[in-house]
Protein backbone atom coordinates (compact mmCIF):
# COMPACT_ATOMS: atom_id res chain seq x y z
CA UNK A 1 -7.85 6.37 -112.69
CA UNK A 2 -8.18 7.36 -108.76
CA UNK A 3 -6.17 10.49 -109.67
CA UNK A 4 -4.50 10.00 -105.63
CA UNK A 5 -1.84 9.11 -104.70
CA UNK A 6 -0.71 6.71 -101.21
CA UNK A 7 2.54 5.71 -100.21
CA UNK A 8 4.46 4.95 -96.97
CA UNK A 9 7.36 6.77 -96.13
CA UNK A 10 9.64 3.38 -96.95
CA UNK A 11 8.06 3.16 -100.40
CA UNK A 12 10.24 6.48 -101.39
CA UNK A 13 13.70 5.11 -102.09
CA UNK A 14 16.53 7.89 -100.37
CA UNK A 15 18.13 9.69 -102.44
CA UNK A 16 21.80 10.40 -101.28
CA UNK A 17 23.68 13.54 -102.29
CA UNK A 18 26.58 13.25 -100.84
CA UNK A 19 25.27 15.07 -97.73
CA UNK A 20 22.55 14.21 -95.88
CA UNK A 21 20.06 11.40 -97.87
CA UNK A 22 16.27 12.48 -98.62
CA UNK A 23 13.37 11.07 -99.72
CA UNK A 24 11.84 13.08 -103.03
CA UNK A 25 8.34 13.37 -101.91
CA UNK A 26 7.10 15.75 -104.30
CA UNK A 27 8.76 13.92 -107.33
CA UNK A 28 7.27 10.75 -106.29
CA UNK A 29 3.49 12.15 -106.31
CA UNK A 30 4.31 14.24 -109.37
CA UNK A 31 3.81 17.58 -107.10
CA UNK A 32 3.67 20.44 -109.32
CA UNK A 33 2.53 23.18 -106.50
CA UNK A 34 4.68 23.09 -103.92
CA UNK A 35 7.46 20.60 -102.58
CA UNK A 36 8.35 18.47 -99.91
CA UNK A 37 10.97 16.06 -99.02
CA UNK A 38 11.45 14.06 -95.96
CA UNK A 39 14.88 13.05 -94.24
CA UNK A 40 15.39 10.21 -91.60
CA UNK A 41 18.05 9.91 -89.43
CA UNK A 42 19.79 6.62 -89.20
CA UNK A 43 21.82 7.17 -86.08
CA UNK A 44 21.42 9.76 -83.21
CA UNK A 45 23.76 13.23 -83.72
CA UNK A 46 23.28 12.67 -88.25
CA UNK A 47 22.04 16.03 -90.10
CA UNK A 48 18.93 16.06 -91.10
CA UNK A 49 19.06 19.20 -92.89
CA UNK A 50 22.09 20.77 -94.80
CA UNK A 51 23.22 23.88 -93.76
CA UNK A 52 21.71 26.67 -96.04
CA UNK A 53 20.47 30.13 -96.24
CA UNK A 54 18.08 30.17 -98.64
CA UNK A 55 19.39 33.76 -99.28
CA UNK A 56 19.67 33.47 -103.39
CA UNK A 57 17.05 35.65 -105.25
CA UNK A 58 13.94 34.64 -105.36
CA UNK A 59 14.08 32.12 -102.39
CA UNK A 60 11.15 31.21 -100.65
CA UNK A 61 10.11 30.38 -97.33
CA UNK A 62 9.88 27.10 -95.71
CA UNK A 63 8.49 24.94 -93.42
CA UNK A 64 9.70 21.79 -91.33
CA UNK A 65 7.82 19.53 -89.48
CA UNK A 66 9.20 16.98 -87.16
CA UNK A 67 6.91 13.83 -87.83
CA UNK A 68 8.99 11.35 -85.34
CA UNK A 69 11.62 11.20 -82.98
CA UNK A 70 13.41 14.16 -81.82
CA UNK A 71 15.26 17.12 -83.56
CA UNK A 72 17.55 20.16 -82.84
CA UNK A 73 17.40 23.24 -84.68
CA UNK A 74 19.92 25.87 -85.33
CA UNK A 75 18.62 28.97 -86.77
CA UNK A 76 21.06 31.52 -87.29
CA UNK A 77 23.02 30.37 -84.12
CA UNK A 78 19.65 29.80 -82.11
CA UNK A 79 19.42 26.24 -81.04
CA UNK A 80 16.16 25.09 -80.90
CA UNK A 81 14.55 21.80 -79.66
CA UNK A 82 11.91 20.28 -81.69
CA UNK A 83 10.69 16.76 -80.47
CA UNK A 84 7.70 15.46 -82.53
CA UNK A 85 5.10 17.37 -83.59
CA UNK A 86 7.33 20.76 -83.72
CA UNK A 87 6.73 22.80 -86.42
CA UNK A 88 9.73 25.48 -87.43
CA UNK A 89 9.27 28.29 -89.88
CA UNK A 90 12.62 29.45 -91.68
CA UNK A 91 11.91 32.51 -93.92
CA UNK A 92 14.41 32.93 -96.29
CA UNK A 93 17.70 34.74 -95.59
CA UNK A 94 18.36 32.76 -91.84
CA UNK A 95 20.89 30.33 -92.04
CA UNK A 96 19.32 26.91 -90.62
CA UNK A 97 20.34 23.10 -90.17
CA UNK A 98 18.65 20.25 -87.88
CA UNK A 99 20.29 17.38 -85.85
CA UNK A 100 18.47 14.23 -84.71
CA UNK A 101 18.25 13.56 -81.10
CA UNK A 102 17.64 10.03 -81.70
CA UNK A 103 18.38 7.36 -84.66
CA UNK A 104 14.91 6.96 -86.48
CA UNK A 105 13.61 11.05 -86.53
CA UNK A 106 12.04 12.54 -89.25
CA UNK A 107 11.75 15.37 -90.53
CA UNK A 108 9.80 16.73 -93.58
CA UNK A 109 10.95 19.92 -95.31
CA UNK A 110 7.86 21.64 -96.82
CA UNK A 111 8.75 24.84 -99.34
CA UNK A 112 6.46 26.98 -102.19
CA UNK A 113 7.61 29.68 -104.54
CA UNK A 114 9.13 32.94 -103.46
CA UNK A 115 7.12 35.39 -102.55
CA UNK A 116 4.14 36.25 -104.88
CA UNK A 117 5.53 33.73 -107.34
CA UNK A 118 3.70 30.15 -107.93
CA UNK A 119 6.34 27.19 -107.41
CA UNK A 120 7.85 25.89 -110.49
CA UNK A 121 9.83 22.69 -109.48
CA UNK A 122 13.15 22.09 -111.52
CA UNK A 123 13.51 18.80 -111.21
CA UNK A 124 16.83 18.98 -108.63
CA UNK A 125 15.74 16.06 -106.79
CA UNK A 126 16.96 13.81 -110.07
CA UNK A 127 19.91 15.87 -110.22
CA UNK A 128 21.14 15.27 -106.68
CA UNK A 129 22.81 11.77 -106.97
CA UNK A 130 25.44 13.60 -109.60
CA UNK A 131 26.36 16.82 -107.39
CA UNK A 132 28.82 15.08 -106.04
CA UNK A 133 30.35 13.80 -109.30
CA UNK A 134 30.75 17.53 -109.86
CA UNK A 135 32.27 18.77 -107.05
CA UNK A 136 35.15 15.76 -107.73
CA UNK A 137 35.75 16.60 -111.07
CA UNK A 138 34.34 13.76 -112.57
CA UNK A 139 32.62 15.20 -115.57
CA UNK A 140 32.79 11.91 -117.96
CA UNK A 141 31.08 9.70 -115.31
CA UNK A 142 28.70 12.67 -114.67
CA UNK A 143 27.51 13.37 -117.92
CA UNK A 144 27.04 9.91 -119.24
CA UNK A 145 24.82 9.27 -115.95
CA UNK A 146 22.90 12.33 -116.83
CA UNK A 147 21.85 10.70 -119.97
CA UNK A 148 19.61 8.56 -118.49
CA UNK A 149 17.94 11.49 -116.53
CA UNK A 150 16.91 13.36 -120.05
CA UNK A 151 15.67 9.74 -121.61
CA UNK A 152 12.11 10.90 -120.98
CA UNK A 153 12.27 14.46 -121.87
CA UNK A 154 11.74 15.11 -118.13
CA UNK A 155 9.89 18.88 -118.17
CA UNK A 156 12.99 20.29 -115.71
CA UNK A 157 14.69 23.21 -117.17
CA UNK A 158 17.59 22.58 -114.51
CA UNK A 159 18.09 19.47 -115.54
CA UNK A 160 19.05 19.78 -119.01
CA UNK A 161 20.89 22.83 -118.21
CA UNK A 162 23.22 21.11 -115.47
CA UNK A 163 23.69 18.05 -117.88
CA UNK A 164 25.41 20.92 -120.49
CA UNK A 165 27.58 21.98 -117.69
CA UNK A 166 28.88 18.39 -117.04
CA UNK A 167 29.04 17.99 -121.03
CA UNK A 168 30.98 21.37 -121.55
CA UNK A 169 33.50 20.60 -118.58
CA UNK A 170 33.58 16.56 -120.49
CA UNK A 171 34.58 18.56 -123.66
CA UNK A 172 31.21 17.22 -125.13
CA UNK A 173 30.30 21.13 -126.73
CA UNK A 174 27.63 20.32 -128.91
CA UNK A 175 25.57 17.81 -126.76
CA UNK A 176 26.29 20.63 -124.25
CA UNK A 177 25.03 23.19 -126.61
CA UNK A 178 21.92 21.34 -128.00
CA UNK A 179 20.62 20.46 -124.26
CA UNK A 180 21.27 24.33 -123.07
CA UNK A 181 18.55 24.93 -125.88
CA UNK A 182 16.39 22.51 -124.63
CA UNK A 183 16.84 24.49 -121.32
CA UNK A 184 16.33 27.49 -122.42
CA UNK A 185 12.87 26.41 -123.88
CA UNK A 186 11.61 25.57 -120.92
CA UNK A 187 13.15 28.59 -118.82
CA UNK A 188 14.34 31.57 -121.19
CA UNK A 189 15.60 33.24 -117.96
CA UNK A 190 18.44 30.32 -117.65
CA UNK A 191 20.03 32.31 -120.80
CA UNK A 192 21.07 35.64 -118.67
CA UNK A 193 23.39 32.94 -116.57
CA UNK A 194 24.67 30.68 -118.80
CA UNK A 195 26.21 33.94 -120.68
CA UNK A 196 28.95 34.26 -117.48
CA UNK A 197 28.64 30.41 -116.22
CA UNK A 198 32.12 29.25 -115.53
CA UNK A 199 30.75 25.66 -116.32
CA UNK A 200 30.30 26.59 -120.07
CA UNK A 201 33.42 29.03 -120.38
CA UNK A 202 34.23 25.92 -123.18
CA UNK A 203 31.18 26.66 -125.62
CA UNK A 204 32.27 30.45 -125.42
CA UNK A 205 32.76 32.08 -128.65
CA UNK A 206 31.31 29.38 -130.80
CA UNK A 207 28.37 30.71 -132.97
CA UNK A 208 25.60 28.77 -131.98
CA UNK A 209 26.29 29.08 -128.27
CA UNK A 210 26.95 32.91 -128.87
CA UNK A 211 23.35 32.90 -130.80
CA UNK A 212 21.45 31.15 -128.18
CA UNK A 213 22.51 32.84 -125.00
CA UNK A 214 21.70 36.15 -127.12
CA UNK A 215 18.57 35.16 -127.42
């Protein structure tokens, strides 16, 4: 086994979340230290990057780096050119976005774990596809896609827990209740906000979900 991996930046199938499509570079290699995505423009004026703040506890820092074409920054209201080669350093807490300049730019977004914290990736790039199922209201279609995300016990504590919430809203309360559990095995923190999640206000006040948010 080489134990590397190679790939061209057309070998990554996009993933599209309803905002602005990626390419899951980190779940591709199997990253496990630190992640990276890329985003291509198809057409000149498209985001490249959604607009975000990074401002949630324990954000981390991140780095972008324009690998073709040309981009335009805006950094809490700064607008800042980037053509190839421009690297742009967003700590957390500044809200940012990027335009392209010209159909074909890429840009890769580069990020680690907050600070003094290793990475632990959660598996979000899987996730993305279904976001916007959520936001709709489609919790059916939602959670019966999301069973074919958990058919290899993928090790993404997110991933299981946002299935529940798409099984809670579906009225599906004790799939919801037996994934949250697989969840909370693989991050015990995720316990502390299911207890006030809005998402599982269903599975409130039955015993076993009362049991296993207690901890």
């Amino acid at each position: 086994m080489a134990g590397f991996g190679v790939a061209r930046l057309d070998q990554i199938a996009e993933v599209d979340d309803g905002r602005s499509p990626f390419r899951p570079v980190r779940h591709h290699f199997g990253i496990t230290t630190f992640g990276v995505n890329a985003m291509t423009a198809r057409a000149d004026g498209d985001r490249l990057i959604n607009e975000h703040q990074e401002a949630e506890p324990d954000s981390s820092e991140e780095l972008y780096f324009v690998a073709s074409g040309h981009a335009r920054f805006e950094l809490d209201g700064d607008h800042r050119d980037a053509p190839a080669g421009t690297f742009v350093f967003v700590p957390a807490g500044i809200k940012r976005t990027a335009f392209a300049e010209e159909a074909g730019t890429t840009v890769l977004a580069i990020g680690a774990g907050p600070r003094g914290k290793p990475y632990e990736p959660t598996g979000w790039e899987l996730f993305a596809p279904l976001f916007p199922l959520f936001e709709s209201g489609d919790y059916e279609q939602g959670a019966d896609r999301a069973q074919a995300l958990l058919a290899d016990d993928p090790p993404y504590a997110a991933v299981y827990y946002n299935t529940a919430c798409f099984e809670a809203r579906a009225g599906r309360t004790e799939a919801a209740v037996e994934h949250l559990q697989r969840a909370f095995e693989l991050s015990p923190p995720l316990r502390e906000l299911a207890r006030d999640d809005e998402d599982l206000a269903a599975l409130r006040g039955q015993p076993t979900f009362d049991a296993l948010v207690a901890g």
